[in-house]
PDB file of N, CA and C in Angstrom:
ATOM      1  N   UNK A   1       0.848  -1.182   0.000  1.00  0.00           N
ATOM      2  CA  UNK A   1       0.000   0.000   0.000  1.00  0.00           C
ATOM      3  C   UNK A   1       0.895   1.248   0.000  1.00  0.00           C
ATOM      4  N   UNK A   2       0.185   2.058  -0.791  1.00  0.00           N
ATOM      5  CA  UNK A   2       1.599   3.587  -0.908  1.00  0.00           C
ATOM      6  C   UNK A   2       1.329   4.147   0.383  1.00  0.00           C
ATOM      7  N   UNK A   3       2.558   4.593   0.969  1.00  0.00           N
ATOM      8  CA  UNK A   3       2.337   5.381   2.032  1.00  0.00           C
ATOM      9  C   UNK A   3       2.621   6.842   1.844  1.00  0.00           C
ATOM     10  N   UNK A   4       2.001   7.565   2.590  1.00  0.00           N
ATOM     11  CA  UNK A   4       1.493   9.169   2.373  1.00  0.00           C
ATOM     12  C   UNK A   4       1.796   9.677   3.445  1.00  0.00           C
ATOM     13  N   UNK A   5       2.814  10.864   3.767  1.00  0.00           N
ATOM     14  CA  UNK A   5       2.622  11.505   5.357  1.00  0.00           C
ATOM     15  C   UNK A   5       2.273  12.868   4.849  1.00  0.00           C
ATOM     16  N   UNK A   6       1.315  13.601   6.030  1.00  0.00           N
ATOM     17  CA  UNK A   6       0.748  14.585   5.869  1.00  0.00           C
ATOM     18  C   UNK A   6       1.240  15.178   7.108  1.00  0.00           C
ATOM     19  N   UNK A   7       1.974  16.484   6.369  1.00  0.00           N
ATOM     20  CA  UNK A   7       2.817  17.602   7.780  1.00  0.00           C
ATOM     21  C   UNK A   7       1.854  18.908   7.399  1.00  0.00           C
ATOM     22  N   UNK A   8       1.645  19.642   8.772  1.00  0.00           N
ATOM     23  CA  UNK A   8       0.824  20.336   8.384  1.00  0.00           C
ATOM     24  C   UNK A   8       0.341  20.782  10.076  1.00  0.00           C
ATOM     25  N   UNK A   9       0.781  21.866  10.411  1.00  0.00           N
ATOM     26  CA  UNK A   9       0.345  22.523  12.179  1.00  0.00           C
ATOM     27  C   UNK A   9      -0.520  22.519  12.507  1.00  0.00           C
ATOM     28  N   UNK A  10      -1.954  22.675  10.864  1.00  0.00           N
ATOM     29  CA  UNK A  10      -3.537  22.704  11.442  1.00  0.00           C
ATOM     30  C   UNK A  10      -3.510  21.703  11.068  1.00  0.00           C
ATOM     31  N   UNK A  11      -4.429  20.919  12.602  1.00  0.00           N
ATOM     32  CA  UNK A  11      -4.972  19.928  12.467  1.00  0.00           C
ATOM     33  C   UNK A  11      -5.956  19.851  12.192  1.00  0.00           C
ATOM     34  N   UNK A  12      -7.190  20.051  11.341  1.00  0.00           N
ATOM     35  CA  UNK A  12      -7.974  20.456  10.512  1.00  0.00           C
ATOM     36  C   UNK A  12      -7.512  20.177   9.152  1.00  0.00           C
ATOM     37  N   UNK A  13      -6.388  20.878   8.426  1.00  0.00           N
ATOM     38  CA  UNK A  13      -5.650  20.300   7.410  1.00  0.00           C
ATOM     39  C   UNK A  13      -5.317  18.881   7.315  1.00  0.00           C
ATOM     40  N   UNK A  14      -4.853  18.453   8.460  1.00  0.00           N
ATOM     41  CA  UNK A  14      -3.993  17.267   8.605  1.00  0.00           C
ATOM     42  C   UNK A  14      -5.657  16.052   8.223  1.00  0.00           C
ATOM     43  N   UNK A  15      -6.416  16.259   8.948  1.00  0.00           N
ATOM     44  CA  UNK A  15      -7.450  15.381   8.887  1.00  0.00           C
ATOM     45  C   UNK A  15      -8.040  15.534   7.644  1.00  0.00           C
ATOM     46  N   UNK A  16      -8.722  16.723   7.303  1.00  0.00           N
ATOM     47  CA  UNK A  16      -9.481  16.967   6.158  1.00  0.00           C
ATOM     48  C   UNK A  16      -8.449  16.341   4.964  1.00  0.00           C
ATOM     49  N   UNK A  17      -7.047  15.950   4.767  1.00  0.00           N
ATOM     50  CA  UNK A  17      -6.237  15.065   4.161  1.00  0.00           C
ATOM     51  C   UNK A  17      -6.281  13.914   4.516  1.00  0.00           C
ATOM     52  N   UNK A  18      -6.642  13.458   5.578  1.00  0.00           N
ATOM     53  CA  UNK A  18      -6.237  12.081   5.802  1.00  0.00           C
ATOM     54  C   UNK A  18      -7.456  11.615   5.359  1.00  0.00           C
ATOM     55  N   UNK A  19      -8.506  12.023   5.227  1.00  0.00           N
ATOM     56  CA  UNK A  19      -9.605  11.392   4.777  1.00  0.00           C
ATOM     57  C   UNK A  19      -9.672  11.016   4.088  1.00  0.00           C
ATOM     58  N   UNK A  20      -8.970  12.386   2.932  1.00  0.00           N
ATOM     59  CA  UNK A  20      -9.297  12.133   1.765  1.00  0.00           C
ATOM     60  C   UNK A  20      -7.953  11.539   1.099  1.00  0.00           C
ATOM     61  N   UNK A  21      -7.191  11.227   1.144  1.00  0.00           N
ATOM     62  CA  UNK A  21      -6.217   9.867   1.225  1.00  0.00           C
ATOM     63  C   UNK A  21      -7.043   8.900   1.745  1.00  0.00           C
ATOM     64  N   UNK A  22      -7.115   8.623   2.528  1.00  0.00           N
ATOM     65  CA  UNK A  22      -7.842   7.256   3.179  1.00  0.00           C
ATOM     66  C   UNK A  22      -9.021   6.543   2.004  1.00  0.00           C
ATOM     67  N   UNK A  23      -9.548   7.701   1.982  1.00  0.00           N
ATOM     68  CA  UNK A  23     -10.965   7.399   0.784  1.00  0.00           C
ATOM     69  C   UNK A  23      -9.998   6.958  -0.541  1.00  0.00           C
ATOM     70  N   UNK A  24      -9.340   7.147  -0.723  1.00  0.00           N
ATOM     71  CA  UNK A  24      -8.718   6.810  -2.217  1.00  0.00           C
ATOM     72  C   UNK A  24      -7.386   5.588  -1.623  1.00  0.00           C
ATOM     73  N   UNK A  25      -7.844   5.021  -0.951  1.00  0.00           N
ATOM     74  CA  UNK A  25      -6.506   4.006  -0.682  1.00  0.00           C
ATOM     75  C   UNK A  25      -5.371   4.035  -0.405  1.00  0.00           C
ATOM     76  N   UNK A  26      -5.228   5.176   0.244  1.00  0.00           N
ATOM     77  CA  UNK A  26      -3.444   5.723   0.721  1.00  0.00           C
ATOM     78  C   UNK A  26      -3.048   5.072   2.210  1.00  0.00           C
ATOM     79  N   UNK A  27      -2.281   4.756   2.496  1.00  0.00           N
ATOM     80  CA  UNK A  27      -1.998   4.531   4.087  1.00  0.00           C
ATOM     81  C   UNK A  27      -1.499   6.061   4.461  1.00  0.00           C
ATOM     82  N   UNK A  28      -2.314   6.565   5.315  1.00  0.00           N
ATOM     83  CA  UNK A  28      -1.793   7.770   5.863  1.00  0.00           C
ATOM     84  C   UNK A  28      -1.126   8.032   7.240  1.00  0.00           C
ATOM     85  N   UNK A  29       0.151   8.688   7.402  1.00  0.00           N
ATOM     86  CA  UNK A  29       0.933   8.775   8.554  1.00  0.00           C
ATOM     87  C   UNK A  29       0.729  10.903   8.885  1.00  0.00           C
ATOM     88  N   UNK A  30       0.744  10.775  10.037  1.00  0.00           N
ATOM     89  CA  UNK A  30       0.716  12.467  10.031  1.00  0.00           C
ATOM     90  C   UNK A  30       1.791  13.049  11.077  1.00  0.00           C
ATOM     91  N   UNK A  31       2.044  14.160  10.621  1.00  0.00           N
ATOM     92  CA  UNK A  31       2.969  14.923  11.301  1.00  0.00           C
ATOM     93  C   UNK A  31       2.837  16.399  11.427  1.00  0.00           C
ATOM     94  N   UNK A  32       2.995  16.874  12.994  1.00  0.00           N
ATOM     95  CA  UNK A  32       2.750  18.316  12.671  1.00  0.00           C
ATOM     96  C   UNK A  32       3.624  19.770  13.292  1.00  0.00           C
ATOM     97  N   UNK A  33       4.431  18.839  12.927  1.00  0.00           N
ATOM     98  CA  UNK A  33       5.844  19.787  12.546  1.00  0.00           C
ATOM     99  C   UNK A  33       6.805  19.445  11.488  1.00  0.00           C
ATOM    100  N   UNK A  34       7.633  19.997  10.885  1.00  0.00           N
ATOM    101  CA  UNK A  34       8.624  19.569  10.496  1.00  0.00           C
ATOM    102  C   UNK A  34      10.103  19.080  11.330  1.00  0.00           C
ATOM    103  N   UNK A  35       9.913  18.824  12.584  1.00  0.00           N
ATOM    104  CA  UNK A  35      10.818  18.315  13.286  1.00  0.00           C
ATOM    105  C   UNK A  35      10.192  16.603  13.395  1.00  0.00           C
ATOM    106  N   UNK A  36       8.773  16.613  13.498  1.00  0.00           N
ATOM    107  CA  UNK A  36       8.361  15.252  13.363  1.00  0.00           C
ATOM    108  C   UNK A  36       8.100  14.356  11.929  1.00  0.00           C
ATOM    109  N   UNK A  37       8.159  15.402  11.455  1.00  0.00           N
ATOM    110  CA  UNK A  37       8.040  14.660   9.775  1.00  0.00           C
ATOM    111  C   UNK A  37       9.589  14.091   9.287  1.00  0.00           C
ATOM    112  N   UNK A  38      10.812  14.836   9.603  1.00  0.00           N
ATOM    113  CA  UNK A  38      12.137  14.459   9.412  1.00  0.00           C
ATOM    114  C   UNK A  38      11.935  13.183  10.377  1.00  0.00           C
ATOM    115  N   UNK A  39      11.803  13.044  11.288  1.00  0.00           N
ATOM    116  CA  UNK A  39      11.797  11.699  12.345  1.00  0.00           C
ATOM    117  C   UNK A  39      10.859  10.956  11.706  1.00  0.00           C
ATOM    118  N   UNK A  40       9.550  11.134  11.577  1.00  0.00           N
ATOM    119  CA  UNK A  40       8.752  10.098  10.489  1.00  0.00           C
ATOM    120  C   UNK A  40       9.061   9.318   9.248  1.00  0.00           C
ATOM    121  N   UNK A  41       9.879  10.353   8.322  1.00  0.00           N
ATOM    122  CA  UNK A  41      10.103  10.092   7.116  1.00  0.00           C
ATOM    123  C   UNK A  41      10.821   8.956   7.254  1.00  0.00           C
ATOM    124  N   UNK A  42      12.316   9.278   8.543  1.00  0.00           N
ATOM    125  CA  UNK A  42      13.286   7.931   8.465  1.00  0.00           C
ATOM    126  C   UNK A  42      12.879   6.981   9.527  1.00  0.00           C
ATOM    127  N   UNK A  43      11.561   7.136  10.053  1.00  0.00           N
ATOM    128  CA  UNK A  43      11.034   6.008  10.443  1.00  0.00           C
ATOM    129  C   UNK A  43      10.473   5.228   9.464  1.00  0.00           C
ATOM    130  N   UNK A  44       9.161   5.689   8.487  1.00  0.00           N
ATOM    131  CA  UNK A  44       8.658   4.898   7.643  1.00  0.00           C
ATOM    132  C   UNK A  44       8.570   5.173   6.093  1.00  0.00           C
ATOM    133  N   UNK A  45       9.735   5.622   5.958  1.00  0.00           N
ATOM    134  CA  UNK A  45      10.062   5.852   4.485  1.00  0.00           C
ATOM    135  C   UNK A  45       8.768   6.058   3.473  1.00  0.00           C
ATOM    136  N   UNK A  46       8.052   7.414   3.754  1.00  0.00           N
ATOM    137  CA  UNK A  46       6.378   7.310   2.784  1.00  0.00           C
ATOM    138  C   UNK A  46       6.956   7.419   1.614  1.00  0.00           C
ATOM    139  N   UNK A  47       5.865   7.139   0.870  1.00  0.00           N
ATOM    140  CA  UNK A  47       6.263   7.362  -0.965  1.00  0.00           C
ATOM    141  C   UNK A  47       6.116   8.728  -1.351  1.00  0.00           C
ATOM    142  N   UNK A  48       5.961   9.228  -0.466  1.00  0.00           N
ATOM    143  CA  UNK A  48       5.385  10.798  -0.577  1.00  0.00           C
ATOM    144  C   UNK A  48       4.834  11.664   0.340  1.00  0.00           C
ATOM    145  N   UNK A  49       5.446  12.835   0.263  1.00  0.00           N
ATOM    146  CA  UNK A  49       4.957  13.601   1.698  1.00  0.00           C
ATOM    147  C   UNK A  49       4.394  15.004   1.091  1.00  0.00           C
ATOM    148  N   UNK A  50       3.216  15.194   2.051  1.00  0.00           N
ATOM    149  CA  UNK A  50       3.029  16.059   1.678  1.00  0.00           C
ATOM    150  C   UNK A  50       3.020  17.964   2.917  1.00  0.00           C
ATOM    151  N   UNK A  51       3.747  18.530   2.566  1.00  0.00           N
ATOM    152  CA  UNK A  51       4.126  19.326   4.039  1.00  0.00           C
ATOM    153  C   UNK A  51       3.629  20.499   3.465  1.00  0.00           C
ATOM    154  N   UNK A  52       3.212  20.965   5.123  1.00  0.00           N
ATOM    155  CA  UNK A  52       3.177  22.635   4.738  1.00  0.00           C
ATOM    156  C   UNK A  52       4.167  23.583   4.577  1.00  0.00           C
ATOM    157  N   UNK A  53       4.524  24.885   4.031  1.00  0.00           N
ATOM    158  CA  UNK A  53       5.330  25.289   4.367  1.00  0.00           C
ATOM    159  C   UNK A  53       5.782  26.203   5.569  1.00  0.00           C
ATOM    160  N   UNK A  54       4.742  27.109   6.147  1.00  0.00           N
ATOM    161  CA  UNK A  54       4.780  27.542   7.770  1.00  0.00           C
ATOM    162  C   UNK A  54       4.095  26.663   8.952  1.00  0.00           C
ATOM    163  N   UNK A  55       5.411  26.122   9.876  1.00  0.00           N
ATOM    164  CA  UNK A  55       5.494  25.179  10.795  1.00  0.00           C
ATOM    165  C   UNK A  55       6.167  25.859  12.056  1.00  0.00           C
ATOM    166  N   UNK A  56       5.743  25.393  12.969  1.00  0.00           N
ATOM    167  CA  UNK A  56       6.920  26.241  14.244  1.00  0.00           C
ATOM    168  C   UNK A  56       7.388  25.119  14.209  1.00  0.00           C
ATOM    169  N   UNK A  57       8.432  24.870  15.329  1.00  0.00           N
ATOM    170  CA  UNK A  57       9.525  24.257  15.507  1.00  0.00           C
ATOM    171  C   UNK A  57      10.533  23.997  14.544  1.00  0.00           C
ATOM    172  N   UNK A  58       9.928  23.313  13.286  1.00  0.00           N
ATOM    173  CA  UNK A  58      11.187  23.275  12.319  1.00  0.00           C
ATOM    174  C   UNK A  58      10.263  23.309  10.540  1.00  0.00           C
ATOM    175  N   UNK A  59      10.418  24.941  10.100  1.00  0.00           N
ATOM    176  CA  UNK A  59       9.551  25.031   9.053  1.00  0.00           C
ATOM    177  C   UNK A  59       9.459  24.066   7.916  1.00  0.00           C
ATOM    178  N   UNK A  60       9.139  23.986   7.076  1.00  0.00           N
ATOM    179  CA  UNK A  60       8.716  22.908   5.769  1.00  0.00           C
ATOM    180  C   UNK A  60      10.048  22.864   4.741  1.00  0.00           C
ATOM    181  N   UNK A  61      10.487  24.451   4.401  1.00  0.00           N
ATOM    182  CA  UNK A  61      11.926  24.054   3.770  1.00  0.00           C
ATOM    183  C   UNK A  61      12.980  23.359   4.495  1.00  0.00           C
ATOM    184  N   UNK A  62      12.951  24.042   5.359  1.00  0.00           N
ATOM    185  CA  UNK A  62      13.961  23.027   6.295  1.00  0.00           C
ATOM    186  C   UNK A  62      14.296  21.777   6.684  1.00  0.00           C
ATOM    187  N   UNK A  63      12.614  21.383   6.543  1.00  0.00           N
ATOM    188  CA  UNK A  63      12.169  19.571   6.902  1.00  0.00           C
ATOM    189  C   UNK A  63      12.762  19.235   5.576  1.00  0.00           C
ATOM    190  N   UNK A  64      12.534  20.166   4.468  1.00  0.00           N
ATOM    191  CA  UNK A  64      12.819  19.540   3.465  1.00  0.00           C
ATOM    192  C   UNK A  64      13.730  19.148   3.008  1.00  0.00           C
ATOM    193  N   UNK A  65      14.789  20.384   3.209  1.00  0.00           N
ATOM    194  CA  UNK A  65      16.196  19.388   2.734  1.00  0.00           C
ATOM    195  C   UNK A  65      16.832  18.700   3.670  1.00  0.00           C
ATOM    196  N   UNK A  66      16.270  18.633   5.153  1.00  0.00           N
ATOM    197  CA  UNK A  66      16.599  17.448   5.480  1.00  0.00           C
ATOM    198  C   UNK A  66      16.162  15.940   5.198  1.00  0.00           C
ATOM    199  N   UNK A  67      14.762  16.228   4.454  1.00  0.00           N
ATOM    200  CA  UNK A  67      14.471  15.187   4.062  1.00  0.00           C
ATOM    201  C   UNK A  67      15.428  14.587   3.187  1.00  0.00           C
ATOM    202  N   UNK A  68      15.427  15.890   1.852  1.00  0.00           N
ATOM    203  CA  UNK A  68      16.641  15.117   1.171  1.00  0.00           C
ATOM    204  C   UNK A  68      17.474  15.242   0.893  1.00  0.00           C
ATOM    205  N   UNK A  69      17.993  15.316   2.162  1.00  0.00           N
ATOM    206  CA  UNK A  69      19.440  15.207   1.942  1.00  0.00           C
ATOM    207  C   UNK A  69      19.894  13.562   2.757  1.00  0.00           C
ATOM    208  N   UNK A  70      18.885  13.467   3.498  1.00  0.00           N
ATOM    209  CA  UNK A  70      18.780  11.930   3.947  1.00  0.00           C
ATOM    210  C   UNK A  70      18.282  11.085   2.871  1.00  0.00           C
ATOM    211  N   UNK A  71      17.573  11.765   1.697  1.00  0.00           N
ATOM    212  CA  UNK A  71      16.814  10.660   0.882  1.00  0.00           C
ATOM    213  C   UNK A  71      16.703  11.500  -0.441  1.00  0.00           C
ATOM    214  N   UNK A  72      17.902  11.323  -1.375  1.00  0.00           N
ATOM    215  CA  UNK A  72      17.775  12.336  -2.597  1.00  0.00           C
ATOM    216  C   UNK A  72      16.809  12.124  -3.468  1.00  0.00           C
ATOM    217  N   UNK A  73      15.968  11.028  -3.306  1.00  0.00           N
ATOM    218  CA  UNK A  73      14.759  10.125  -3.704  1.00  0.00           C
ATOM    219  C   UNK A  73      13.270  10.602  -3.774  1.00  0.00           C
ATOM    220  N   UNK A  74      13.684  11.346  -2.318  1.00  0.00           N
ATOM    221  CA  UNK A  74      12.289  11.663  -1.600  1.00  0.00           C
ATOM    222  C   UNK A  74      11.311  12.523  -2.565  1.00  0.00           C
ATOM    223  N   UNK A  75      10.530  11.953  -2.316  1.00  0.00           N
ATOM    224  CA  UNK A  75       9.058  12.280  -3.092  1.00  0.00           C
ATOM    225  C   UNK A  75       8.217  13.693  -2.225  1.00  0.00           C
ATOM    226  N   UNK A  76       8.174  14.798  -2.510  1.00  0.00           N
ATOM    227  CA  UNK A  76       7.826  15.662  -1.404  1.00  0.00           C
ATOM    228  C   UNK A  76       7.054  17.586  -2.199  1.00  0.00           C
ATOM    229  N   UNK A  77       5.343  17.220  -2.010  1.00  0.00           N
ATOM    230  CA  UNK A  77       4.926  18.017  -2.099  1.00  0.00           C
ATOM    231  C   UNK A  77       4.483  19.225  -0.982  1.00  0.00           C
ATOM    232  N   UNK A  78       4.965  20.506  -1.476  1.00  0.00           N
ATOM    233  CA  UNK A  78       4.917  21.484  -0.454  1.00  0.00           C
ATOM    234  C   UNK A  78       3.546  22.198  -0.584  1.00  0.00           C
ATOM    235  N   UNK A  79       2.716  22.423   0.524  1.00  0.00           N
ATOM    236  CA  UNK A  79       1.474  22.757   0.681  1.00  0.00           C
ATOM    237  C   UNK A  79       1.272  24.060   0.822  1.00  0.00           C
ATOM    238  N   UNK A  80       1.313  25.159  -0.075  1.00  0.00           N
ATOM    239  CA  UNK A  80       1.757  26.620   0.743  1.00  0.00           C
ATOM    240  C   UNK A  80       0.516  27.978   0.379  1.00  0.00           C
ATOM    241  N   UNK A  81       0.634  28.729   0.785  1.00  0.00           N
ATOM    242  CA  UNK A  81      -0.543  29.543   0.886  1.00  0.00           C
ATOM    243  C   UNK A  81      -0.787  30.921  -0.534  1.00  0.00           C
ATOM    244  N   UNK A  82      -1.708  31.397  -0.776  1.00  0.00           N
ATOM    245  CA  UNK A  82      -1.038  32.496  -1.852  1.00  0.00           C
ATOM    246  C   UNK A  82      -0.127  33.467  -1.157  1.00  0.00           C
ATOM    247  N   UNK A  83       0.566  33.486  -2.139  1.00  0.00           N
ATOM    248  CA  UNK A  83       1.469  34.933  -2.054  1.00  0.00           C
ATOM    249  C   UNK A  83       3.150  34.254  -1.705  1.00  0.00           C
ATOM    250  N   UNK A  84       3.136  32.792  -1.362  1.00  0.00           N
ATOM    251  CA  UNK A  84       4.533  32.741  -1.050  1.00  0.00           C
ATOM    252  C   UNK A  84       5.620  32.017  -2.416  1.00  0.00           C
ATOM    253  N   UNK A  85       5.087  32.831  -3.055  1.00  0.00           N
ATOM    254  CA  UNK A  85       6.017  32.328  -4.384  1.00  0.00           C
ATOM    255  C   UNK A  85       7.344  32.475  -4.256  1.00  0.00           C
ATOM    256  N   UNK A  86       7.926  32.885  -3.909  1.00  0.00           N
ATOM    257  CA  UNK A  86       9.240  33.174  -3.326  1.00  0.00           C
ATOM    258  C   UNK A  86       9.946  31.499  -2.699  1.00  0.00           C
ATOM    259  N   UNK A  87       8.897  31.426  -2.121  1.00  0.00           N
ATOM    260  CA  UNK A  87       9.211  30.370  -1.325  1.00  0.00           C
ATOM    261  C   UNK A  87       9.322  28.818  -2.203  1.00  0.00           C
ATOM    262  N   UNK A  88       8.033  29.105  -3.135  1.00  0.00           N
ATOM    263  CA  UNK A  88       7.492  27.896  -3.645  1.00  0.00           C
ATOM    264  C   UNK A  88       8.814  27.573  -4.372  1.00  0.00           C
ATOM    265  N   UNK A  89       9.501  28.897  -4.950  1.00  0.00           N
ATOM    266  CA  UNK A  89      10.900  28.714  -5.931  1.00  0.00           C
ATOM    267  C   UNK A  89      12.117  28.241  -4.858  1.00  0.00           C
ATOM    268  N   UNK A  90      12.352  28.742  -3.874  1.00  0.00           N
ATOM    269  CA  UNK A  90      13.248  27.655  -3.224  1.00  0.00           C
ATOM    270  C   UNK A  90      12.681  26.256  -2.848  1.00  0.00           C
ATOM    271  N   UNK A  91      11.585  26.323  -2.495  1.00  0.00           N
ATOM    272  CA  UNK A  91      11.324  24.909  -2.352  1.00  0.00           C
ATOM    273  C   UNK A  91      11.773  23.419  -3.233  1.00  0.00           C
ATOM    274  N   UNK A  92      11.491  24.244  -4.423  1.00  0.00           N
ATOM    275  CA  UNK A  92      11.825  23.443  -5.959  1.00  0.00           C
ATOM    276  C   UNK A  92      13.309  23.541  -5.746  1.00  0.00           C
ATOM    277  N   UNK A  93      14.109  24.477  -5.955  1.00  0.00           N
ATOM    278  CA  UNK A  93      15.103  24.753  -5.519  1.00  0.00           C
ATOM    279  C   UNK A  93      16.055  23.382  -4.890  1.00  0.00           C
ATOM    280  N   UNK A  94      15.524  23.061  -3.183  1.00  0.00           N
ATOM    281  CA  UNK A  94      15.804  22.277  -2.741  1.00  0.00           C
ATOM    282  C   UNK A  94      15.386  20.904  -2.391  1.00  0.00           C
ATOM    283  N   UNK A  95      14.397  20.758  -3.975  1.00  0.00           N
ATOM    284  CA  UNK A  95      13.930  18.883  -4.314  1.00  0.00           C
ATOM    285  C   UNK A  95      12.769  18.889  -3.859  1.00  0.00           C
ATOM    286  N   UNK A  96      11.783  19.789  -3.852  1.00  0.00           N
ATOM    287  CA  UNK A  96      10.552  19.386  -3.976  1.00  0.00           C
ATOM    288  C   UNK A  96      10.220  19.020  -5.306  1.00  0.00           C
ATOM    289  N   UNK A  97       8.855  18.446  -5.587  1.00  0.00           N
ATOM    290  CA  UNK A  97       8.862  17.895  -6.389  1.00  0.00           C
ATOM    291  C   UNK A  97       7.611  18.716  -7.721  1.00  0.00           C
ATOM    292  N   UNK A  98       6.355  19.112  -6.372  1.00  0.00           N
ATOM    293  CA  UNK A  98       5.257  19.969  -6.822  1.00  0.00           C
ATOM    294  C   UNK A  98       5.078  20.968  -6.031  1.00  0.00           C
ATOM    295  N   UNK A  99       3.777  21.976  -5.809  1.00  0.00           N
ATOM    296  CA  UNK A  99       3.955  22.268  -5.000  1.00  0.00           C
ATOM    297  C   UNK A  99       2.153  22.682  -5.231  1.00  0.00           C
ATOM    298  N   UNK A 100       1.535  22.462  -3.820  1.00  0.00           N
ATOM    299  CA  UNK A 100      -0.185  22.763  -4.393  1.00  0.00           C
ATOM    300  C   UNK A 100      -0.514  24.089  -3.416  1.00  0.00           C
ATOM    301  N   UNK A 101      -1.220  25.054  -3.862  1.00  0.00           N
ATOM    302  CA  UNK A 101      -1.785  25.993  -3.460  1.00  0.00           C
ATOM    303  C   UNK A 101      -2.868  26.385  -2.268  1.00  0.00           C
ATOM    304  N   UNK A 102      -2.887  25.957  -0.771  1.00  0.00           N
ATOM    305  CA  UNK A 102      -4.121  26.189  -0.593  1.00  0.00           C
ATOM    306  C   UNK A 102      -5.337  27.491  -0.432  1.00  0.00           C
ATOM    307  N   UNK A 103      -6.182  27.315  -0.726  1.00  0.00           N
ATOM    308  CA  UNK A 103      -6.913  25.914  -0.165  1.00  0.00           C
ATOM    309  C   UNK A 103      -6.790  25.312  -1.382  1.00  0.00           C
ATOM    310  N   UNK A 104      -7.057  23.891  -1.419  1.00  0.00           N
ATOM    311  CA  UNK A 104      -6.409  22.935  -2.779  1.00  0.00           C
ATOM    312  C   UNK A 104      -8.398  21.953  -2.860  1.00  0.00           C
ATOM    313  N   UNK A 105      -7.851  21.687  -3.867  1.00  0.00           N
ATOM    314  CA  UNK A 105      -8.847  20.758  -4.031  1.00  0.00           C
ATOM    315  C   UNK A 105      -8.717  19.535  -3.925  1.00  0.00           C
ATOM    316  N   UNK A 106      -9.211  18.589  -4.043  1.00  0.00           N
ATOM    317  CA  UNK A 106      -8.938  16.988  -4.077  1.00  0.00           C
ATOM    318  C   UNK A 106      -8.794  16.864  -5.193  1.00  0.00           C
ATOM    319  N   UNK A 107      -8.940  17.039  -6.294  1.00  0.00           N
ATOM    320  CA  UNK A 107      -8.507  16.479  -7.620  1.00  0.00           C
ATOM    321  C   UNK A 107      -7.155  16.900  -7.804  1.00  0.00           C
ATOM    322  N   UNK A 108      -6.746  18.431  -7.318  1.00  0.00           N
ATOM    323  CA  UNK A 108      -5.796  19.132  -7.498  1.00  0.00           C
ATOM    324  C   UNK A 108      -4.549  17.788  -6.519  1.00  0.00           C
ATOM    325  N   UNK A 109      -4.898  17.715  -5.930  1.00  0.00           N
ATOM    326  CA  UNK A 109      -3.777  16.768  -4.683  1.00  0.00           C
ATOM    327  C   UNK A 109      -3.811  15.290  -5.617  1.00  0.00           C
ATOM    328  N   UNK A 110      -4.930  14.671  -5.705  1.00  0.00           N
ATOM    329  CA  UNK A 110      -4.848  13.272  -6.324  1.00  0.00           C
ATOM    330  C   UNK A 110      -3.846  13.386  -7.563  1.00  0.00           C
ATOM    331  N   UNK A 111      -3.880  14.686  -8.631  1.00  0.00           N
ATOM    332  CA  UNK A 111      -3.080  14.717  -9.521  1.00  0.00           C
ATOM    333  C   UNK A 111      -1.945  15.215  -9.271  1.00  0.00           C
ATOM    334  N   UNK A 112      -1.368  15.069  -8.424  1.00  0.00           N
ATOM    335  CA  UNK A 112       0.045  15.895  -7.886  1.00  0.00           C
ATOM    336  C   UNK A 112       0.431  14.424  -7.434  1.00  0.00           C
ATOM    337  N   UNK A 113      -0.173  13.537  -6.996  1.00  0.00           N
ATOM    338  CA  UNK A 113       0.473  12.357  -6.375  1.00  0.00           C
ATOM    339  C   UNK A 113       0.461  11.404  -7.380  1.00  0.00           C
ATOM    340  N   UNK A 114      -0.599  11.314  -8.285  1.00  0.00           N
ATOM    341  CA  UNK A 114      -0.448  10.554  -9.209  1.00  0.00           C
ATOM    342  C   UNK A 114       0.963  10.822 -10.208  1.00  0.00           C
ATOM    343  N   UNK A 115       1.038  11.699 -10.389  1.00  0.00           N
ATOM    344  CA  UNK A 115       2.173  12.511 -10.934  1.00  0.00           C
ATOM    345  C   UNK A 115       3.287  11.833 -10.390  1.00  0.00           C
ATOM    346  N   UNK A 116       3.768  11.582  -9.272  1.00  0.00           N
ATOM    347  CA  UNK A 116       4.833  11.403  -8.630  1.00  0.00           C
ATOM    348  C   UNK A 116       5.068  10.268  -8.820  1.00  0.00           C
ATOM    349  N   UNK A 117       3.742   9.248  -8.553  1.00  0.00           N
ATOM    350  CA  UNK A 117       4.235   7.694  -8.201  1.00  0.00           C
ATOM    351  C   UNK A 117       4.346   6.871  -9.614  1.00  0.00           C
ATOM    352  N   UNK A 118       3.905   7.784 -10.752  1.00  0.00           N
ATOM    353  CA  UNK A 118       3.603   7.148 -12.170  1.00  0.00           C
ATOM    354  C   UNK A 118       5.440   7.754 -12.908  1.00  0.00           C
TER     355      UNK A 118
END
């Protein structure tokens, strides 16, 4: 089963994703920091993560290239708000892969992951 982690501070986000992963057959893992998503990731290696980019403790770019720099592999969409384009370009920058807009839609997310694992 593909596994999916969802980083993301509102938990509201985190669920209103896990559902909708769940509903489409994802195994979903959650995290809601980027200090717990770096510890998640090299606990259960997901096929894909999907993070926000404003986090306290340890923000989303940051998770990120620690993600990969532990895993140059890593599969990793950044979840970020309007206006942080700036950001969205380092993100890519440092191995993200997509990056979705919220608020996002479910088709918008299903085709960002399909994308990845195909």
């Amino acid at each position: 089963m593909t596994k999916i982690l969802v980083v993301d501070d509102a938990e509201f986000l985190r669920v209103r994703l896990t559902k909708m992963l769940l509903t489409d057959g994802y195994e979903v893992f959650q995290a809601e920091n980027g200090v717990k998503a770096v510890g998640t990731y090299k606990e259960i290696h997901p096929d894909v993560v999907l993070m926000d980019v404003t986090m306290p403790e340890m923000d989303g770019l940051t998770a990120l290239k620690e993600i990969v720099g532990f895993d140059a592999k890593a599969r990793v969409i950044m979840l970020t708000a309007l206006g942080q384009e700036s950001v969205v370009l380092e993100a890519v920058k440092s191995g993200a892969r997509d990056f979705i807009v919220k608020p996002f839609e479910h088709e918008r997310v299903m085709k960002a992951i399909t994308k990845l694992l195909t």
